[in-house]
Protein backbone atom coordinates (compact mmCIF):
# COMPACT_ATOMS: atom_id res chain seq x y z
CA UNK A 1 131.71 49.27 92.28
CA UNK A 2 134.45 46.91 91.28
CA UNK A 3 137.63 47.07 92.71
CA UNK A 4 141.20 46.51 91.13
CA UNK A 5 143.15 43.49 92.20
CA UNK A 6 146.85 43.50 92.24
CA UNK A 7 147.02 40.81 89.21
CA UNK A 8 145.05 38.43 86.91
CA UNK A 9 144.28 35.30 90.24
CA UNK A 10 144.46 31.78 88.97
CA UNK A 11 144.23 28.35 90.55
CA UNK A 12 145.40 25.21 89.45
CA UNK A 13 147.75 24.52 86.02
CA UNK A 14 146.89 27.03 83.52
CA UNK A 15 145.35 24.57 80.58
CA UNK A 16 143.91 26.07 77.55
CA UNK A 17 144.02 25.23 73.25
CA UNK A 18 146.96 25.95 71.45
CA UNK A 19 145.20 28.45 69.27
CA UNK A 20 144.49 30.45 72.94
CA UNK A 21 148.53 30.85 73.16
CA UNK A 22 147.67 34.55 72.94
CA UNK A 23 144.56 35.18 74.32
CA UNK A 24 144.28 36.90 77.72
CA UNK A 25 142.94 34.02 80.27
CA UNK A 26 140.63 35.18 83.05
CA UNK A 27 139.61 31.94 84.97
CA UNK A 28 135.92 31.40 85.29
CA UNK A 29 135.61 28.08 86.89
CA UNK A 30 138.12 26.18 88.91
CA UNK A 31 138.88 22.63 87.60
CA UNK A 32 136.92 20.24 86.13
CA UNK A 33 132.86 19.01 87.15
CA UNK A 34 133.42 15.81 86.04
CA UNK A 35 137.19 15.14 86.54
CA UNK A 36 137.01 10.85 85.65
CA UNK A 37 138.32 10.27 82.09
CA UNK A 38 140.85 7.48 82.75
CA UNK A 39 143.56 9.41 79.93
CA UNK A 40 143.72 13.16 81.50
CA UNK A 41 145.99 14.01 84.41
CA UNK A 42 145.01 17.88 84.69
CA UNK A 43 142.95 18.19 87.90
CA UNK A 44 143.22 14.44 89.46
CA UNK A 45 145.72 16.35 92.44
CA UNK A 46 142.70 18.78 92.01
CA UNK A 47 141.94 21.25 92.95
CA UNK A 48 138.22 20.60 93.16
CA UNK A 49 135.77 22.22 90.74
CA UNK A 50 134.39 25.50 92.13
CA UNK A 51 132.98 28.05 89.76
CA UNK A 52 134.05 31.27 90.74
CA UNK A 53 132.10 34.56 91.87
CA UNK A 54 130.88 36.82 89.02
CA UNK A 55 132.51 39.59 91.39
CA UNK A 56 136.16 38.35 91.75
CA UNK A 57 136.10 37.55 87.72
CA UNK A 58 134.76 41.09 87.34
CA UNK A 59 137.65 42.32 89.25
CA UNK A 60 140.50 40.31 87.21
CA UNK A 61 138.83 41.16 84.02
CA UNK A 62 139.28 44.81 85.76
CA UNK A 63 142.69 44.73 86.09
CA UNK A 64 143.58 42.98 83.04
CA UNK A 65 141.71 46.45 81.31
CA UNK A 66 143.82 48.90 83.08
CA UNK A 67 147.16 46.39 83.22
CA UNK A 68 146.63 45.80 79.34
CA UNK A 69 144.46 48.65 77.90
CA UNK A 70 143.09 47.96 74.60
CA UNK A 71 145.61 45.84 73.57
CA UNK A 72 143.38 42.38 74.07
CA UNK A 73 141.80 41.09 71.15
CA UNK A 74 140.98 37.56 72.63
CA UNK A 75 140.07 36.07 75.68
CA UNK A 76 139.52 32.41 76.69
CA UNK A 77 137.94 31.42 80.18
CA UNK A 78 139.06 28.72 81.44
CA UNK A 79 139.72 25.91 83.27
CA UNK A 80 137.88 22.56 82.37
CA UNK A 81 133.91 23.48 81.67
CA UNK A 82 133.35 26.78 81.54
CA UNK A 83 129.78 26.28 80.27
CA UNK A 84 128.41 24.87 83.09
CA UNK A 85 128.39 28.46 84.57
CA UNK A 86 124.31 29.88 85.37
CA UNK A 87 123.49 31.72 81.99
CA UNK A 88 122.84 34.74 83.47
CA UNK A 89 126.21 34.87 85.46
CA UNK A 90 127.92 34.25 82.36
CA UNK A 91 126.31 36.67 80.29
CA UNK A 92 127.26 39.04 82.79
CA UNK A 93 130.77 38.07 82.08
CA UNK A 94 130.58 38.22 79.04
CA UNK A 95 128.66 41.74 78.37
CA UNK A 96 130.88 43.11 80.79
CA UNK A 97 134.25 41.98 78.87
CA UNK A 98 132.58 43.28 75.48
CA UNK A 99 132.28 47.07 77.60
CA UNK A 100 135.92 46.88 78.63
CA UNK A 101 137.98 45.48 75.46
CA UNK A 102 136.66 47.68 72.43
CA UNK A 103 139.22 45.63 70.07
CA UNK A 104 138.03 42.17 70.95
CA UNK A 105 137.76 39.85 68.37
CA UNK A 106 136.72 36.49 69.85
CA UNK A 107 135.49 34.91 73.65
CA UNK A 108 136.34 31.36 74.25
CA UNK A 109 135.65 28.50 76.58
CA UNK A 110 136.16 24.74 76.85
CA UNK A 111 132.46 23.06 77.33
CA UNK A 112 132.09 18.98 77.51
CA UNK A 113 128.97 17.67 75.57
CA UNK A 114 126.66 16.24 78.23
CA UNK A 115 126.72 19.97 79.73
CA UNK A 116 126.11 21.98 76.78
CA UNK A 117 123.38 19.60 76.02
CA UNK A 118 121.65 20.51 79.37
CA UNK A 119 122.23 23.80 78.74
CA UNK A 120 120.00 23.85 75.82
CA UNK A 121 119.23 26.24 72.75
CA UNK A 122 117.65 29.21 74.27
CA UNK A 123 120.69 29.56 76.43
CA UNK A 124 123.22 29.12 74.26
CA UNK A 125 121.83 31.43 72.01
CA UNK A 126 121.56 34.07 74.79
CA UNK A 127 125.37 33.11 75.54
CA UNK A 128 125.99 33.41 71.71
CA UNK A 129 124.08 37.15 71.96
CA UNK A 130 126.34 38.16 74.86
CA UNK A 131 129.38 37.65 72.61
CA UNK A 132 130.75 34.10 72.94
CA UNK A 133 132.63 32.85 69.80
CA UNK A 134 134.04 29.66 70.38
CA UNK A 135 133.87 26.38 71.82
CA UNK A 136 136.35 24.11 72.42
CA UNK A 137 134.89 19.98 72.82
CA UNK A 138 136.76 17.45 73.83
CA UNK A 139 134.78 14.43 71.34
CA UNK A 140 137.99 12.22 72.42
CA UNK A 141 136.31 9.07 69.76
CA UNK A 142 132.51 8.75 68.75
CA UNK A 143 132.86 4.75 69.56
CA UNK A 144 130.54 4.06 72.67
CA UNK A 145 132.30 1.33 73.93
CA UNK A 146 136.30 3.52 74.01
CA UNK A 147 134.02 6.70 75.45
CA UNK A 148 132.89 4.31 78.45
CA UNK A 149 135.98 2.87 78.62
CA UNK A 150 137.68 5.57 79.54
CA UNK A 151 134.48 7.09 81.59
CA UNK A 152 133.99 9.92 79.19
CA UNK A 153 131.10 10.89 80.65
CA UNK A 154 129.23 11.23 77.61
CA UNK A 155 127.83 9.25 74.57
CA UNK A 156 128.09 9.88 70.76
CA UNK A 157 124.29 10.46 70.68
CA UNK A 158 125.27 13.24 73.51
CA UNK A 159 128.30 14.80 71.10
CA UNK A 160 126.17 14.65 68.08
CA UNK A 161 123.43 16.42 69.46
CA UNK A 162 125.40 18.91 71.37
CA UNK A 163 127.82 20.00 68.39
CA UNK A 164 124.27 20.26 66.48
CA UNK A 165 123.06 23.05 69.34
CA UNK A 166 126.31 24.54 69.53
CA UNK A 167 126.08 25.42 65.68
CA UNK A 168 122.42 25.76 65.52
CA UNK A 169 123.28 28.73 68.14
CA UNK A 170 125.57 30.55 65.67
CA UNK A 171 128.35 29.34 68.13
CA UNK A 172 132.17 28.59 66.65
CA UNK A 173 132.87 24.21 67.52
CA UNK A 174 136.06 23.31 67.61
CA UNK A 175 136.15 19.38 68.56
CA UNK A 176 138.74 17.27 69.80
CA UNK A 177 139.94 13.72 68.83
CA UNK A 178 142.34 11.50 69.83
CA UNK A 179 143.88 9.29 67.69
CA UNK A 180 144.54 5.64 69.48
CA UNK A 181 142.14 6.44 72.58
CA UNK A 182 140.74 3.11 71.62
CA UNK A 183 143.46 1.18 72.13
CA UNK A 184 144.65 -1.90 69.64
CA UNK A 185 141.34 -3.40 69.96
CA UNK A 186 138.95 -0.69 69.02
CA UNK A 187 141.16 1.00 66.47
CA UNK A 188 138.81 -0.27 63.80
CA UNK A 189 135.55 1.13 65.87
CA UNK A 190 137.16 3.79 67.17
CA UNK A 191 138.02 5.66 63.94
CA UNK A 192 135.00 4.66 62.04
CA UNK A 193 132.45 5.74 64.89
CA UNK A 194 134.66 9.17 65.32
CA UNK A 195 134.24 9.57 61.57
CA UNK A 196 130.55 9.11 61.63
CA UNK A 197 130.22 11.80 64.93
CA UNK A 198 131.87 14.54 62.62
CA UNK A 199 130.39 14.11 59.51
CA UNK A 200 127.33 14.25 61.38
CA UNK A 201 128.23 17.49 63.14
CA UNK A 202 130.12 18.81 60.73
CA UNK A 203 132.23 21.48 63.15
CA UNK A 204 134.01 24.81 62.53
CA UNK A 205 137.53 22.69 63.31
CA UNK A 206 138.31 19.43 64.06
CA UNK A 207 141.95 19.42 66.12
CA UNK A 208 143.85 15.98 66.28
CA UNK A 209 145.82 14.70 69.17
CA UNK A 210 147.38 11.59 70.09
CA UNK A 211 147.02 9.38 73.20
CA UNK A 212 149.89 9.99 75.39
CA UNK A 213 150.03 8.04 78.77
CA UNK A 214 150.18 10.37 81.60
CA UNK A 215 151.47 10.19 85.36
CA UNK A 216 149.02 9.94 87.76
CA UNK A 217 146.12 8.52 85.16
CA UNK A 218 143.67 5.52 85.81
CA UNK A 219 144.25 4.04 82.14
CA UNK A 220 148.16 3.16 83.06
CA UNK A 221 146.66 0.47 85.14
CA UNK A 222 144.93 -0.84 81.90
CA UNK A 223 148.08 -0.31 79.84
CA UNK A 224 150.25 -1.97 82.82
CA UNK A 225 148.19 -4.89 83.08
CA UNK A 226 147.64 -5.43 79.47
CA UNK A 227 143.67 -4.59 79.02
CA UNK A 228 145.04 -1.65 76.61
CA UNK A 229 147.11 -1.59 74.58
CA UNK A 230 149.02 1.59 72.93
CA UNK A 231 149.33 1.75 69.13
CA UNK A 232 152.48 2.33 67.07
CA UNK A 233 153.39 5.47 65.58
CA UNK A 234 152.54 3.67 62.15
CA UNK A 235 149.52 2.54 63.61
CA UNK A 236 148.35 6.17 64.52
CA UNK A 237 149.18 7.37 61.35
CA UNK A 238 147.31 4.48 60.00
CA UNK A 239 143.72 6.20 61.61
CA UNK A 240 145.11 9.40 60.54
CA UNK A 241 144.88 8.25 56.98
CA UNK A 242 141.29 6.35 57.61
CA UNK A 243 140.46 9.86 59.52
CA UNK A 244 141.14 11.83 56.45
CA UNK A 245 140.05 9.71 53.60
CA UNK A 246 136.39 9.47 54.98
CA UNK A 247 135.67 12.47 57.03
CA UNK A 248 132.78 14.59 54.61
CA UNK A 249 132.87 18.06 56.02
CA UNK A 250 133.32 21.37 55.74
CA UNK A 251 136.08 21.85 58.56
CA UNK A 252 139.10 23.12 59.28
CA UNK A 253 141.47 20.19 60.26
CA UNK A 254 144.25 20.91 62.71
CA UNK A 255 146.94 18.85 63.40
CA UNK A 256 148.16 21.28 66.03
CA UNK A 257 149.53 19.81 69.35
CA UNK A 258 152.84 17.74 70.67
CA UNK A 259 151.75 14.48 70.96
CA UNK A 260 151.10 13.99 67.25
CA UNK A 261 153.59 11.77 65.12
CA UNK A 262 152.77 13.99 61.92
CA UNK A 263 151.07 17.48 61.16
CA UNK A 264 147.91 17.47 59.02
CA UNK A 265 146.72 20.68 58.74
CA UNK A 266 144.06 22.10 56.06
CA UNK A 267 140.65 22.77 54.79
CA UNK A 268 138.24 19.51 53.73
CA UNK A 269 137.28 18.85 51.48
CA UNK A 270 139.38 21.33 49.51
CA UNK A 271 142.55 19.81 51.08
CA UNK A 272 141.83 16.36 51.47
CA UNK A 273 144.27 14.93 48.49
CA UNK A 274 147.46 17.02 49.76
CA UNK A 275 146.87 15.84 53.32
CA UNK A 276 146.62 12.11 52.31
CA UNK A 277 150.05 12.81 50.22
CA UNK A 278 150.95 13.74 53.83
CA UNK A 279 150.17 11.14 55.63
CA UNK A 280 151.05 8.03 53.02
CA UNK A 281 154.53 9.93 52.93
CA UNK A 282 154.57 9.51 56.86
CA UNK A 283 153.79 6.08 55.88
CA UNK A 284 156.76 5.00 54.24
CA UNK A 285 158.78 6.11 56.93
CA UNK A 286 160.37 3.78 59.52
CA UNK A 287 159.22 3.12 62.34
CA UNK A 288 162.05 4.34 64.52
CA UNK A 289 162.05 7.44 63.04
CA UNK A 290 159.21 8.99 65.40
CA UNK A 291 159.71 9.99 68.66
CA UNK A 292 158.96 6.80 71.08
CA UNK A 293 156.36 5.89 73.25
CA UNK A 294 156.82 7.45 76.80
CA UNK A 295 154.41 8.57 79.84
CA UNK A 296 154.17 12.55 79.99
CA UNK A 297 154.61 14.06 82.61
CA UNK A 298 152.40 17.72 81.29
């Protein structure tokens, strides 16, 4: 028997993708496993990764039924990794949100490469079965030498072959970059290597952001003492336009988030020639006319 709370329970900030905006969130886990990439502030105050009991997330997804009826046609799980989760407690989840929302449309998580890799075909494809839709990767740059600089966590060998078993499983990828994560002297490596990750996994969506320093981060030590150094708004737009020109897939490209000088958004390679009109527009403008460099505080 599963009992009714008295409202959806949630711990920490509530993080999820822009394109979640309207999906219900239920939290699965709590935080983030891995919690060391030297740009993200979201869980260095914590609170400590703890994945929840099936039971309790039985109960919100519960309430969330009787508090919201039929009305939910998408629901993400957050907070940082998701698929780290035992199969079979997740498939649970999963089966059991299926029974309750008879509109849904899609299931979504955030999962970082190394631990989709170790969870491996057979599971993903039972995960897939169960009724996930969509993951969201955080790729950050496919340059091996910006991903250990800001302790990633992962390699691009490890996002290549993880985007290929995330597709392979019939599974949705959407994968993050961020443009300058390399700093002023990997710009050059950093968008080239990127480039080379996607076309290789060729996602479902490919969502830009920019680096933005944050409070309470380990890479404003690097930027305060010099060791990295934060490109210009011309210079970002700069890898946007490298990005663009050489990426050969079949995604859609998103452009959909704050920290981003411009928006790119379309369909490659379809698209490709009115988002480079885009961005060499963007080019032409001064300098002063983006926003300026500051540390966020969200």
């Amino acid at each position: 028997m599963i009992k009714m709370t008295n409202g959806l329970r949630y711990t920490g900030p509530i993080y999820r993708p822009p394109s979640e905006a309207n999906s219900l969130l239920v939290q699965a886990t709590i935080g983030c496993p891995w919690n060391k990439c030297t740009f993200c502030m979201v869980y260095k105050k914590g609170p400590k990764f703890k994945i929840r009991p099936v039971k309790e997330i039985k109960e919100d997804i519960l309430w969330a039924k009787n508090y919201y009826g039929n009305s939910v046609k998408t629901v993400f799980f957050p907070s940082g990794n998701t698929i780290i989760m035992k199969t079979e407690d997740f498939v649970e989840i999963l089966n059991y949100t299926k029974g309750l929302f008879p509109n849904l449309e899609r299931i979504t998580i955030y999962g970082s490469a190394q631990y989709i890799l170790r969870k491996g075909l057979d599971d993903l494809k039972k995960i897939k079965k169960a009724g996930l839709s969509r993951i969201h990767v955080g790729l950050e740059s496919g340059d091996d030498v910006t991903l250990k600089n800001v302790c990633k966590g992962s390699t691009k060998d490890i996002q290549i072959k993880s985007g290929k078993l995330v597709k392979q499983a019939g599974v949705e990828l959407s994968e993050y970059i961020v443009l300058g994560i390399g700093g002023k002297k990997r710009t050059k490596e950093h968008i080239s290597e990127t480039v080379d990750a996607l076309n290789k996994i060729d996602p479902d969506f490919i969502r830009i952001r920019t680096f933005l320093p944050k409070i309470n981060t380990p890479i404003l030590k690097d930027i305060n003492d010099g060791s990295f150094q934060i490109l210009s708004p011309l210079e970002i737009i700069k890898e946007t336009y490298e990005l663009i020109k050489n990426l050969n897939v079949t995604s859609k490209v998103y452009s959909d988030h704050y920290t981003n000088y411009i928006h790119v958004n379309g369909k490659l390679p379809e698209d490709r020639e009115l988002m480079i009109q885009t961005v060499k527009n963007a080019l032409n403008r001064n300098e002063n006319s983006f926003r300026k460099i500051y540390i966020g505080t969200e």
